[in-house]
C-alpha atoms as a PDB file:
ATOM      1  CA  UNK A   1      14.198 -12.908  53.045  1.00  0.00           C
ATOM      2  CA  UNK A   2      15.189  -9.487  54.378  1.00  0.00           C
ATOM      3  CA  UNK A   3      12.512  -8.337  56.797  1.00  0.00           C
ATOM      4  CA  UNK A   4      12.562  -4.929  54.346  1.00  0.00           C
ATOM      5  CA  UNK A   5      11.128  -7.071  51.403  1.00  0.00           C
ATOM      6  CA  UNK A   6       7.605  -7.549  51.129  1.00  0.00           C
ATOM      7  CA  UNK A   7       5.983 -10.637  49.181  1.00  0.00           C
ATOM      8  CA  UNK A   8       3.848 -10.580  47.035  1.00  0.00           C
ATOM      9  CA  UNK A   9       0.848 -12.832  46.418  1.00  0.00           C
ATOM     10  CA  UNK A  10       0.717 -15.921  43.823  1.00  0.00           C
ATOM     11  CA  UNK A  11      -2.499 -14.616  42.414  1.00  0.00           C
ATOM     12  CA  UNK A  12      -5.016 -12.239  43.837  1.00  0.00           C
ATOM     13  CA  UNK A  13      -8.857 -12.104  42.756  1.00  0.00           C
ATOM     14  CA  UNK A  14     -11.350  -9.543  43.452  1.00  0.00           C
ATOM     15  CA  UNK A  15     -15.236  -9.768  43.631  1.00  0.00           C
ATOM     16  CA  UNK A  16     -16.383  -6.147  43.905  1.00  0.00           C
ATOM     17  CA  UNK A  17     -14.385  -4.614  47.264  1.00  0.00           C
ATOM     18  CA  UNK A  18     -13.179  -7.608  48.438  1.00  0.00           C
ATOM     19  CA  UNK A  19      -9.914  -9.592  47.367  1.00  0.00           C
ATOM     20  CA  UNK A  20      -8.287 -13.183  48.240  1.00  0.00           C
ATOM     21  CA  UNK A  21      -4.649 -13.293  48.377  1.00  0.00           C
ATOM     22  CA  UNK A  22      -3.355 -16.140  47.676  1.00  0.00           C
ATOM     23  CA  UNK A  23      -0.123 -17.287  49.110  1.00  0.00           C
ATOM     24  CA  UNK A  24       2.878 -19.978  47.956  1.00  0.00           C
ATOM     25  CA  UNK A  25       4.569 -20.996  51.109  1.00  0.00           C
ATOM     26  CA  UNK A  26       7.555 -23.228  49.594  1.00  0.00           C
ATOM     27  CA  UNK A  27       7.966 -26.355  52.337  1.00  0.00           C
ATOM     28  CA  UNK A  28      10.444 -28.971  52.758  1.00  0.00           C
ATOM     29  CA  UNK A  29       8.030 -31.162  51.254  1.00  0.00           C
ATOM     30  CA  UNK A  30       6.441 -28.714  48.750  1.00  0.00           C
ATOM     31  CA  UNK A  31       4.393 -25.875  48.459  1.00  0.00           C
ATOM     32  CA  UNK A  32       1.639 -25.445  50.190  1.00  0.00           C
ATOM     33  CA  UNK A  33      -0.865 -22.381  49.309  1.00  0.00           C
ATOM     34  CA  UNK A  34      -3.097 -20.367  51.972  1.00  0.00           C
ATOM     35  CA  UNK A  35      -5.663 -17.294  50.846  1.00  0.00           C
ATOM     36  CA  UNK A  36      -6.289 -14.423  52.896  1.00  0.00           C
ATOM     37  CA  UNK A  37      -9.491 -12.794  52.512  1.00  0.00           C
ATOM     38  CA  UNK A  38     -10.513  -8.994  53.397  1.00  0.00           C
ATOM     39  CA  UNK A  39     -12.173  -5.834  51.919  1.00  0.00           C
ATOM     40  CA  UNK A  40     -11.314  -2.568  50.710  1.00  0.00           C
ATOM     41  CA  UNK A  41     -13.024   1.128  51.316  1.00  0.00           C
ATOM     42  CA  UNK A  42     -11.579   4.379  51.715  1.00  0.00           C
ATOM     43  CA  UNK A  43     -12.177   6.067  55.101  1.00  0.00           C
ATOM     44  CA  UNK A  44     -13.099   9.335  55.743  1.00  0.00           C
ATOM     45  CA  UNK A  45      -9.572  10.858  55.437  1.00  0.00           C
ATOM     46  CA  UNK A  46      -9.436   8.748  52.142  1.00  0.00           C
ATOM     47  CA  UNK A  47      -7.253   6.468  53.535  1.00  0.00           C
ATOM     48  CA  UNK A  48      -7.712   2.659  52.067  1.00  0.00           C
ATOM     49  CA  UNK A  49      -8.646   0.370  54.724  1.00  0.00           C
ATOM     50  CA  UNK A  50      -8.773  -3.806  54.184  1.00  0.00           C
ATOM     51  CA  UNK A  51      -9.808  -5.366  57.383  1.00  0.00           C
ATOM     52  CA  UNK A  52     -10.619  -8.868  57.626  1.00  0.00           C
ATOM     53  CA  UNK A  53     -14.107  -8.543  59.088  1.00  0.00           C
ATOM     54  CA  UNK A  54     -17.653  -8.898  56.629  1.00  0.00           C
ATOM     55  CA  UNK A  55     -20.899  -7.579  56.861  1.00  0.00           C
ATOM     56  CA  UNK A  56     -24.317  -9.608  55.956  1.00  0.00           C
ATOM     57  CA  UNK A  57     -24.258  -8.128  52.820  1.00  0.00           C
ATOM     58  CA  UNK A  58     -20.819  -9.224  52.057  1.00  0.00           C
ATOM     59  CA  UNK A  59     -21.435 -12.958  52.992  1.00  0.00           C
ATOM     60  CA  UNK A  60     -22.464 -13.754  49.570  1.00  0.00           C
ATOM     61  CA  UNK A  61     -19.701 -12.209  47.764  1.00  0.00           C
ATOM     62  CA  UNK A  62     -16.900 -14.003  49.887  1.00  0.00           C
ATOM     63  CA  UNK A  63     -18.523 -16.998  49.104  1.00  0.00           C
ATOM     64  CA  UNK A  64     -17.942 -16.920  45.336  1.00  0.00           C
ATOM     65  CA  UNK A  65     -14.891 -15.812  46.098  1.00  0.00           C
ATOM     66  CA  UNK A  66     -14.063 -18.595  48.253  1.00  0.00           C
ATOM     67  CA  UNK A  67     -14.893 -20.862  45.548  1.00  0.00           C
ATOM     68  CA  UNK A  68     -12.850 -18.761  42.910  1.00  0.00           C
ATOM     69  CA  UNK A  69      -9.735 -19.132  44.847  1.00  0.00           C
ATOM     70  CA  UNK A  70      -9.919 -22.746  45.529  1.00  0.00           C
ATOM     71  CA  UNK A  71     -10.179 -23.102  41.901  1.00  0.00           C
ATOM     72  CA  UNK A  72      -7.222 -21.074  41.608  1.00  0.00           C
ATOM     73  CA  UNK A  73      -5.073 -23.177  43.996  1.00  0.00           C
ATOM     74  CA  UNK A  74      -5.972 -26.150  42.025  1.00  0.00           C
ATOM     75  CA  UNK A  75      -4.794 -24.499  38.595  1.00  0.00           C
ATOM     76  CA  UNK A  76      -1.388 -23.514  40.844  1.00  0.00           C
ATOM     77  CA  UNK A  77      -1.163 -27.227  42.011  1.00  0.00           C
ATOM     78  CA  UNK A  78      -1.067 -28.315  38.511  1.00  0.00           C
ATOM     79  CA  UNK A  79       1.118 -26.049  37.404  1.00  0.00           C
ATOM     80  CA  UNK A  80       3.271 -27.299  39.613  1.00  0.00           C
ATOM     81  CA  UNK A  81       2.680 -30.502  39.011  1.00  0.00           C
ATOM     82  CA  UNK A  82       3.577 -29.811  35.730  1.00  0.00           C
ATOM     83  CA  UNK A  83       6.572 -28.127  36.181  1.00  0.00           C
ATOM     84  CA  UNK A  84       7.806 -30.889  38.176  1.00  0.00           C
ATOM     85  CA  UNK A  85       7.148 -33.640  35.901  1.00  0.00           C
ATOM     86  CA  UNK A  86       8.987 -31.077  32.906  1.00  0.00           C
ATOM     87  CA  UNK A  87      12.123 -31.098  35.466  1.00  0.00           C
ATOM     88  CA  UNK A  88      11.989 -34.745  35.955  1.00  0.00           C
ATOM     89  CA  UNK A  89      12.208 -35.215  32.150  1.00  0.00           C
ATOM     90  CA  UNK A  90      14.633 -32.621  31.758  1.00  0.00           C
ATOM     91  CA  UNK A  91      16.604 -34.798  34.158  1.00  0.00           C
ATOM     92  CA  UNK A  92      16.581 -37.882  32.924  1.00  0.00           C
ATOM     93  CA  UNK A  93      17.719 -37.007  29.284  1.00  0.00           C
ATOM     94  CA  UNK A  94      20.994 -35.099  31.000  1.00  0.00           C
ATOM     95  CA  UNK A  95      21.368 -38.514  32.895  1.00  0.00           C
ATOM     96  CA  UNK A  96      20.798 -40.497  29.413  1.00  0.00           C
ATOM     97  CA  UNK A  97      23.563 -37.892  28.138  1.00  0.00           C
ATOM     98  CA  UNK A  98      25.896 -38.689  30.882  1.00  0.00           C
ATOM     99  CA  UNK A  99      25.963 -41.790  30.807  1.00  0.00           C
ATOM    100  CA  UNK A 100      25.936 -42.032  27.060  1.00  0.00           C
ATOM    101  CA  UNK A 101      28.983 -39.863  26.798  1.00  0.00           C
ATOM    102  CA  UNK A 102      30.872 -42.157  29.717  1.00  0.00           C
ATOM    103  CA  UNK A 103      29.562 -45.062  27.542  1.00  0.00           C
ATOM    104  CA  UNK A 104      31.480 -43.965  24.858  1.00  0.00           C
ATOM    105  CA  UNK A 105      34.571 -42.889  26.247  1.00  0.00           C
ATOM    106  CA  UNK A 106      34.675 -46.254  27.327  1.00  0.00           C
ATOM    107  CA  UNK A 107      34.801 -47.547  23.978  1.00  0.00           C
END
């Protein structure tokens, strides 16, 4: 990826000002998924600022969203999971095809 692109996130949630990112990083092996967590407020030159740092009375909040998100990575495992299985079918009735046609030229 060109280092002018930016990604995007595979889902984001939100529980009042703060959000979890959640991230696809495709593997060798697979995909593996990582959230980043951080808050949002405007500063006084109404700038947005998200750092990654939480207050007491945040502590709650991050927790539920915590929770959210690894709900939401499970959902994107079995999606994939899915997806895969679809492919592997897909697969195996162009295979049956193949060799159905060579079976018949055969002939």
């Amino acid at each position: 990826m060109a280092d002018d692109q930016k990604t995007t996130p595979a889902q984001t949630l939100r529980e009042s000002n703060l959000n979890a990112n959640i991230w696809e990083n495709a593997r060798e092996n697979g995909v593996n998924y990582n959230t980043t967590f951080n808050r949002s407020y405007q500063d006084q030159d109404g700038n947005w600022q998200k750092p990654n740092s939480f207050g007491e009375q945040d502590l709650l909040k991050l927790s539920n969203l915590a929770s959210r998100s690894h709900d939401a990575v499970r959902e994107l495992r079995e999606r994939d999971r899915a997806a895969q299985r679809e492919a592997n079918r897909t697969q195996e009735r162009s295979d049956t095809r193949t060799r159905t046609r060579d079976r018949d030229r055969e002939r």
